[in-house]
Protein backbone atom coordinates (compact mmCIF):
# COMPACT_ATOMS: atom_id res chain seq x y z
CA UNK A 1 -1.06 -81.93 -1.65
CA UNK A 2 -0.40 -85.42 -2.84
CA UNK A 3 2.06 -87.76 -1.49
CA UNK A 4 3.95 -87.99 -4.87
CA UNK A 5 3.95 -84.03 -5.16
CA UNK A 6 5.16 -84.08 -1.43
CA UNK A 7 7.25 -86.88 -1.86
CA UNK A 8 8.95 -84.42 -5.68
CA UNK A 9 9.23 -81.48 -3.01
CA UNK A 10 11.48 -83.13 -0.10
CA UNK A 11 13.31 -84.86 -2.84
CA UNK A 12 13.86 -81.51 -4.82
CA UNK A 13 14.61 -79.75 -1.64
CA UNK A 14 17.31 -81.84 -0.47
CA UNK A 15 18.96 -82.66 -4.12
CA UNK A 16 19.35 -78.58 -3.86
CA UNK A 17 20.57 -78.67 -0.30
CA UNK A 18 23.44 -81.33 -0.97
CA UNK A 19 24.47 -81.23 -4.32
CA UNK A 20 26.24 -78.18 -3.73
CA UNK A 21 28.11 -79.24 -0.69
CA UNK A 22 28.75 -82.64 -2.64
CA UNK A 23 29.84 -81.10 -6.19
CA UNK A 24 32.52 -78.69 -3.69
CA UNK A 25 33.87 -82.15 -2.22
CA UNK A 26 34.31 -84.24 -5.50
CA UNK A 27 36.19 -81.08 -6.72
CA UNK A 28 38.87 -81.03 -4.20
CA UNK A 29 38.83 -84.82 -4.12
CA UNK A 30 39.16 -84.90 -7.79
CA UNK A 31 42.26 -81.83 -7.82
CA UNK A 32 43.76 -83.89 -5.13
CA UNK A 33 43.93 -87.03 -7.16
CA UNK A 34 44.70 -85.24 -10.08
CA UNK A 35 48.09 -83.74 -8.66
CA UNK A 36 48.53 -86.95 -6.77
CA UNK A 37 48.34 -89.20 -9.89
CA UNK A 38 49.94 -86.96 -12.24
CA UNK A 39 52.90 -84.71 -9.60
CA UNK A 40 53.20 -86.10 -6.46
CA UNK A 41 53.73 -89.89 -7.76
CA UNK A 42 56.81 -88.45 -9.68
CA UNK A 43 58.01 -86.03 -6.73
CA UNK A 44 57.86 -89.36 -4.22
CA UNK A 45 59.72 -91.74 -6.82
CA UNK A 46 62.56 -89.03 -6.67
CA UNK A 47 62.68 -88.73 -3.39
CA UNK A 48 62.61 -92.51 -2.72
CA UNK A 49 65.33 -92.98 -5.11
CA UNK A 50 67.42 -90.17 -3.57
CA UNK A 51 66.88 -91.87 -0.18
CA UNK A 52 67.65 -95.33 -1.10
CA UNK A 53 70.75 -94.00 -2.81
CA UNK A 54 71.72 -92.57 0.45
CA UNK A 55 71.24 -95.36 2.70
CA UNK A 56 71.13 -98.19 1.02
CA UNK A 57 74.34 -99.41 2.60
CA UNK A 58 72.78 -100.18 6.05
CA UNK A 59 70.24 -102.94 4.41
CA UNK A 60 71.10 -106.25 5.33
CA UNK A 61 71.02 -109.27 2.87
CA UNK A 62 70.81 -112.38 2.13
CA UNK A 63 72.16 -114.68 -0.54
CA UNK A 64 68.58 -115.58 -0.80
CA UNK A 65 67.85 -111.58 -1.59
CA UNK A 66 70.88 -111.08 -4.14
CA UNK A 67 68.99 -114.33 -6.01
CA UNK A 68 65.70 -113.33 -6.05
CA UNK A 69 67.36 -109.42 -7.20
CA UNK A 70 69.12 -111.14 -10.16
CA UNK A 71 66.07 -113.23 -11.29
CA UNK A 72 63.86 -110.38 -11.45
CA UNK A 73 63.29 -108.44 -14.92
CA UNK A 74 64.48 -105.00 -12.72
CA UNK A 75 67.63 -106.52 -12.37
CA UNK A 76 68.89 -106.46 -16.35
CA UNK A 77 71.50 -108.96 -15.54
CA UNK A 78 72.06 -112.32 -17.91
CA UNK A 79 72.47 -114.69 -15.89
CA UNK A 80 71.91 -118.82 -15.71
CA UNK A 81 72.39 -122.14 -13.27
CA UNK A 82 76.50 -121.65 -14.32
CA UNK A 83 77.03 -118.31 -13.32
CA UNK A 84 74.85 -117.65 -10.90
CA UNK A 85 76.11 -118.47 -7.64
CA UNK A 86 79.36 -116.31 -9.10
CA UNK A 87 77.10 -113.24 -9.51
CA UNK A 88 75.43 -114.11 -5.66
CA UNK A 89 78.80 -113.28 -4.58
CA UNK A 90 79.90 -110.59 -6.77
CA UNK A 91 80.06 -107.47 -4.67
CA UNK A 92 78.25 -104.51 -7.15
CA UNK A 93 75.21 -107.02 -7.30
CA UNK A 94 75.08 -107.25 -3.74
CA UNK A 95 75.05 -103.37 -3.90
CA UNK A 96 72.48 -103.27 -6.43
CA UNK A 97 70.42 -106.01 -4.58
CA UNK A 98 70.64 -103.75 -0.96
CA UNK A 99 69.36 -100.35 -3.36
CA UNK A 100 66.53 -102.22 -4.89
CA UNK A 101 65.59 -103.71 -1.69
CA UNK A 102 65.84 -100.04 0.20
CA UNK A 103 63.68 -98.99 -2.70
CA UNK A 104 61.39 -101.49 -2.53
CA UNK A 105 60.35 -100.49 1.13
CA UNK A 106 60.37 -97.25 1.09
CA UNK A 107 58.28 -97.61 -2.11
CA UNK A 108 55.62 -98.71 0.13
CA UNK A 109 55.25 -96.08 2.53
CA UNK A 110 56.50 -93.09 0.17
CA UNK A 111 54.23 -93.98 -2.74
CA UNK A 112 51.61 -96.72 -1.92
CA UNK A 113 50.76 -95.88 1.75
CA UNK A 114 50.77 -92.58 3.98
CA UNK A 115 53.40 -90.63 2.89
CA UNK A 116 52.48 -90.23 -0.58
CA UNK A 117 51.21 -86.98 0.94
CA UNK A 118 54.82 -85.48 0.93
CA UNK A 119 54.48 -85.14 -2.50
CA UNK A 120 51.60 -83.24 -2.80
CA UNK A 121 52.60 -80.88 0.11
CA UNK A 122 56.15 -80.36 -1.96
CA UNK A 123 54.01 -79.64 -4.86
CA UNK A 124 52.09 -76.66 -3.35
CA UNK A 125 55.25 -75.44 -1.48
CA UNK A 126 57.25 -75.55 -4.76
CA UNK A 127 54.07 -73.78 -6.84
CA UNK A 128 54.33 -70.86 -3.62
CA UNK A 129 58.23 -70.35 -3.63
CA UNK A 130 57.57 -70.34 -7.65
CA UNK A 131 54.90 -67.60 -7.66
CA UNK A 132 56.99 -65.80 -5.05
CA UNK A 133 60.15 -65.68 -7.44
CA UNK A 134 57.86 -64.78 -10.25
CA UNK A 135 56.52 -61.71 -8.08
CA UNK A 136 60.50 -60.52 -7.77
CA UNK A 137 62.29 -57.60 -10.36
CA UNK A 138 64.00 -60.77 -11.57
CA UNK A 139 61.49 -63.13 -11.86
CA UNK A 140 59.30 -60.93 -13.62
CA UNK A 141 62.13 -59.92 -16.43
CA UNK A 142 63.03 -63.66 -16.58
CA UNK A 143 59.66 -65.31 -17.09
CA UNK A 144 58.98 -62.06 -19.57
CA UNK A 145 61.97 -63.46 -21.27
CA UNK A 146 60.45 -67.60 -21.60
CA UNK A 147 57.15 -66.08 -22.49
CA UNK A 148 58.88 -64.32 -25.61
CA UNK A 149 60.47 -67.44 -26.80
CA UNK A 150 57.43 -69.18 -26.36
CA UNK A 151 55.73 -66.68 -28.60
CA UNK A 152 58.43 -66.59 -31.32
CA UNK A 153 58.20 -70.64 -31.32
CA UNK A 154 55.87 -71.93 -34.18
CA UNK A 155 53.70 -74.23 -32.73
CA UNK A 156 53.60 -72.70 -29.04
CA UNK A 157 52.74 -69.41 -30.22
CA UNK A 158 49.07 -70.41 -31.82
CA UNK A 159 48.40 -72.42 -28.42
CA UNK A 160 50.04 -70.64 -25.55
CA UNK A 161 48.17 -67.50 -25.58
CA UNK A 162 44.39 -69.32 -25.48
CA UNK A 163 45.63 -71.16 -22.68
CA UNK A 164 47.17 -67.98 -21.16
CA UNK A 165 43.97 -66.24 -21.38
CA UNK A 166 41.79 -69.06 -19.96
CA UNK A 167 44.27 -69.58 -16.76
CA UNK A 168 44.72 -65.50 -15.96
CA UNK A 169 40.75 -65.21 -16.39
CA UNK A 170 40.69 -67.98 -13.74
CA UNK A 171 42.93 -67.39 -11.64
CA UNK A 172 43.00 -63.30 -11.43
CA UNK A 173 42.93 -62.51 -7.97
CA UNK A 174 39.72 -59.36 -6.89
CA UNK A 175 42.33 -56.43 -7.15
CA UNK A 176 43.76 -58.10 -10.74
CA UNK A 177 39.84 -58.30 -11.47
CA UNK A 178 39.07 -54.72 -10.70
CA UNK A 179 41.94 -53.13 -12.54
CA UNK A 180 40.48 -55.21 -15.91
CA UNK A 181 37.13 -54.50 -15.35
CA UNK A 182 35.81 -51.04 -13.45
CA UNK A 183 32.64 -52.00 -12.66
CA UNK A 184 29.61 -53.95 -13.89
CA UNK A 185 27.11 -52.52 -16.00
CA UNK A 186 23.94 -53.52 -17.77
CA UNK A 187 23.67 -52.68 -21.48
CA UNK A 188 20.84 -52.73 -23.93
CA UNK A 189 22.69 -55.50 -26.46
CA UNK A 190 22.40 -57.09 -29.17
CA UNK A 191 18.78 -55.04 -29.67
CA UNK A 192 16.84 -52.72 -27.87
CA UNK A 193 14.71 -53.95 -25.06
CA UNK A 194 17.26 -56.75 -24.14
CA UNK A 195 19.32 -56.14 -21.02
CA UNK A 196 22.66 -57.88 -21.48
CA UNK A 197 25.57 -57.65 -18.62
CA UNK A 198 28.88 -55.87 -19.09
CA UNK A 199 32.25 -55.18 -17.30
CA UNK A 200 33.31 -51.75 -18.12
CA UNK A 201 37.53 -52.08 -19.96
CA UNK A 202 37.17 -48.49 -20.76
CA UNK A 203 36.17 -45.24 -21.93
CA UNK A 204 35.83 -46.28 -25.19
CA UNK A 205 37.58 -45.54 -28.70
CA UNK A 206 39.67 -42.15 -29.38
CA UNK A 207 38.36 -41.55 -33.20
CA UNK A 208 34.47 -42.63 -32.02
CA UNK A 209 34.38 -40.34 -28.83
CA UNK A 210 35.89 -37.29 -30.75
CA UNK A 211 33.92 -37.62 -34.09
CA UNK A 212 30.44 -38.12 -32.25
CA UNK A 213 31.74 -35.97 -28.79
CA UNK A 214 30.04 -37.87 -26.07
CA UNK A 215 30.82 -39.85 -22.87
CA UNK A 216 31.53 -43.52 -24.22
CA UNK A 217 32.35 -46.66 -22.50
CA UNK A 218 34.00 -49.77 -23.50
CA UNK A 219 32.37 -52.82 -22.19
CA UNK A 220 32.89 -56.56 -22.37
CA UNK A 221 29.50 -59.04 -22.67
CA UNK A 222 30.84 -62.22 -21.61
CA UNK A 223 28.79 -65.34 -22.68
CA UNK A 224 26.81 -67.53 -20.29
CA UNK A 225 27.90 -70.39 -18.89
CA UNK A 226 31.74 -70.30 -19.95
CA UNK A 227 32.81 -66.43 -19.75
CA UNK A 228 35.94 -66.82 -21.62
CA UNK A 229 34.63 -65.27 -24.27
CA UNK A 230 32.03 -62.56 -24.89
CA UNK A 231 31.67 -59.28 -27.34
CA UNK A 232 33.39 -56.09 -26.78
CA UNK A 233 31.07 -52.68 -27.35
CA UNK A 234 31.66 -49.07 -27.15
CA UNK A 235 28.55 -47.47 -26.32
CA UNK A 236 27.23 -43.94 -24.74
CA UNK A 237 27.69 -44.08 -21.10
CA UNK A 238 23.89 -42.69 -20.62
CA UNK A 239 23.11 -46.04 -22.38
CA UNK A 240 24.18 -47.89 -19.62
CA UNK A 241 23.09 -48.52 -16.25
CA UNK A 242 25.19 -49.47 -13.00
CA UNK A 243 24.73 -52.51 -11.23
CA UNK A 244 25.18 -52.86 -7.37
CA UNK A 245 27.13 -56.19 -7.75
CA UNK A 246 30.65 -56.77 -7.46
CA UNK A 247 32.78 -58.51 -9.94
CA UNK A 248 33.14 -61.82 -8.80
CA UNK A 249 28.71 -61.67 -8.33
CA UNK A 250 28.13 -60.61 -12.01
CA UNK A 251 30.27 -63.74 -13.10
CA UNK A 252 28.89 -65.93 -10.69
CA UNK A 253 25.30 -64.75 -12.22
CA UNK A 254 26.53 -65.25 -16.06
CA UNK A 255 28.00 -68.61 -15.08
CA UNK A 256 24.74 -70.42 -13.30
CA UNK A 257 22.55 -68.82 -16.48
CA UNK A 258 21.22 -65.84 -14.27
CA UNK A 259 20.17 -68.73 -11.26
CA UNK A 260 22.75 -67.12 -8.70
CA UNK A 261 21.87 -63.24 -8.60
CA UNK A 262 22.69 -61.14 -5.34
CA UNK A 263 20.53 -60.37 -2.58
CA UNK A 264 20.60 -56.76 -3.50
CA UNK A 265 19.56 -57.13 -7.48
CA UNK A 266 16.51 -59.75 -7.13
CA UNK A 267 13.09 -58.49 -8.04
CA UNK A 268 10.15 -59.59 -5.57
CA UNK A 269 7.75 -60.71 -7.21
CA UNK A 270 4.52 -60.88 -6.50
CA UNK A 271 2.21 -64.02 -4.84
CA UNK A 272 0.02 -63.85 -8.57
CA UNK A 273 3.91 -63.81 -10.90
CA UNK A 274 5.37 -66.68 -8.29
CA UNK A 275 1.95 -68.84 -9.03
CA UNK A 276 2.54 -68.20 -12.81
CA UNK A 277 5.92 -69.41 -13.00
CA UNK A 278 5.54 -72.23 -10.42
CA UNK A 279 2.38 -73.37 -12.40
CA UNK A 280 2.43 -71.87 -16.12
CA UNK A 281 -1.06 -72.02 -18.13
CA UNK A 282 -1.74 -74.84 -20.06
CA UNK A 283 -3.02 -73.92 -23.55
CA UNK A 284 -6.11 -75.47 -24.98
């Protein structure tokens, strides 16, 4: 073996040992900034401001403070050499000067240094005791009710449901999974001789079943690599064959393109087949 084939082959193997373990890091690291950035800024700014109203009246300052407060463009007040030292002494100023200067600090722990963490942590907890409400009689019969006036509003009606369907395909826990689909089957589709895979939805069409009297099946082919969408079949069940995979394996096969099968479903192949496909024939 050459060095450059040898050096390809350590270079391969380790690109296929880390990337996963790197691709899982930046994902967190990027949902983490991405609440951060976009939630938890807002959540801390609320909280400082909250704070600062509460307490602001233990800050000490100086004339020097109440200046620099009034010169600034946060302040809003008009001001010029005349009137100045009047406003220095004025006592709502002052008050405003001690709250800006309480929100200035905390600003710097809260937001810019380690407690900007607080929001994100009030973010989750706030998402759990949501979910949990949601999960009530109430909840359910209240969100029910925003969910209809979203879908009798113009413009949120044509967007709301894609997005709907897209989050819920997502984020459907295993037992939502296996109530939608019963189990994973392989299909001959969209021709005979090409194995395409399903999730069984159900047991197919009333008029089809009773006008050709069979065992059918309704089954979903989602596409590969985003299964969001796919085609929905009713064929005869003795068309189909089971698959020993679980839900949440047949989507992580359609997803990688087929790369990421289970354990149970791969095909050895022989020394001759592996030599073929590591090493195709070249044509002459």
């Amino acid at each position: 073996m050459s060095l450059t084939r040898r050096f390809k082959g350590y270079f391969l193997h380790g690109l296929a040992v880390l990337l996963p373990s790197i691709l899982t890091i930046w994902v967190f690291v990027w949902g983490y900034t991405f609440i951060q950035v976009n939630i938890s800024q807002h959540i801390n700014r609320g909280l400082v401001h909250i704070i600062a109203l509460a307490t602001h009246d233990d800050i000490e300052i100086t004339d020097s403070d109440v200046q620099k407060f009034i010169e600034s463009e946060e302040s809003g007040i008009e001001h010029d050499d005349n009137n100045i030292k009047i406003l220095i002494k004025d006592e709502y100023v002052r008050k405003l000067a001690r709250f800006n200067k309480r929100k200035t600090n905390l600003a710097k722990k809260w937001i810019e240094g380690s407690g900007s963490i607080v929001g994100f942590v009030i973010a989750v907890v706030a998402v759990c005791v949501f979910g949990a409400l949601l999960a009530s009689y109430v909840g359910k019969r209240l969100w029910r009710m925003t969910e209809n006036f979203i879908m009798n509003t113009p413009l949120l009606r044509n967007v709301y449901p894609y997005i709907k369907q897209v989050t819920d395909f997502l984020l459907t826990q295993e037992e939502d999974q296996k109530r939608l689909f019963s189990r994973v089957v392989a299909v001959e589709y969209p021709k005979k001789g090409i194995w395409s895979v399903g999730f069984v939805t159900g047991s197919g069409l009333k008029n089809v079943v009773n006008h050709v009297r069979g065992d059918f099946l309704t089954v979903i082919i989602p596409t590969s690599p985003t299964p969001f969408t796919g085609f929905v079949i009713t064929v005869p069940k003795k068309q189909t064959i089971d698959l020993d995979m679980t839900i949440e394996e047949a989507l992580r096969f359609i997803i990688s393109g087929g790369v990421i099968s289970p354990m149970n479903e791969r095909v050895k192949l022989d020394e001759k087949m592996e030599e073929d496909l590591k090493n195709p024939p070249v044509e002459t």
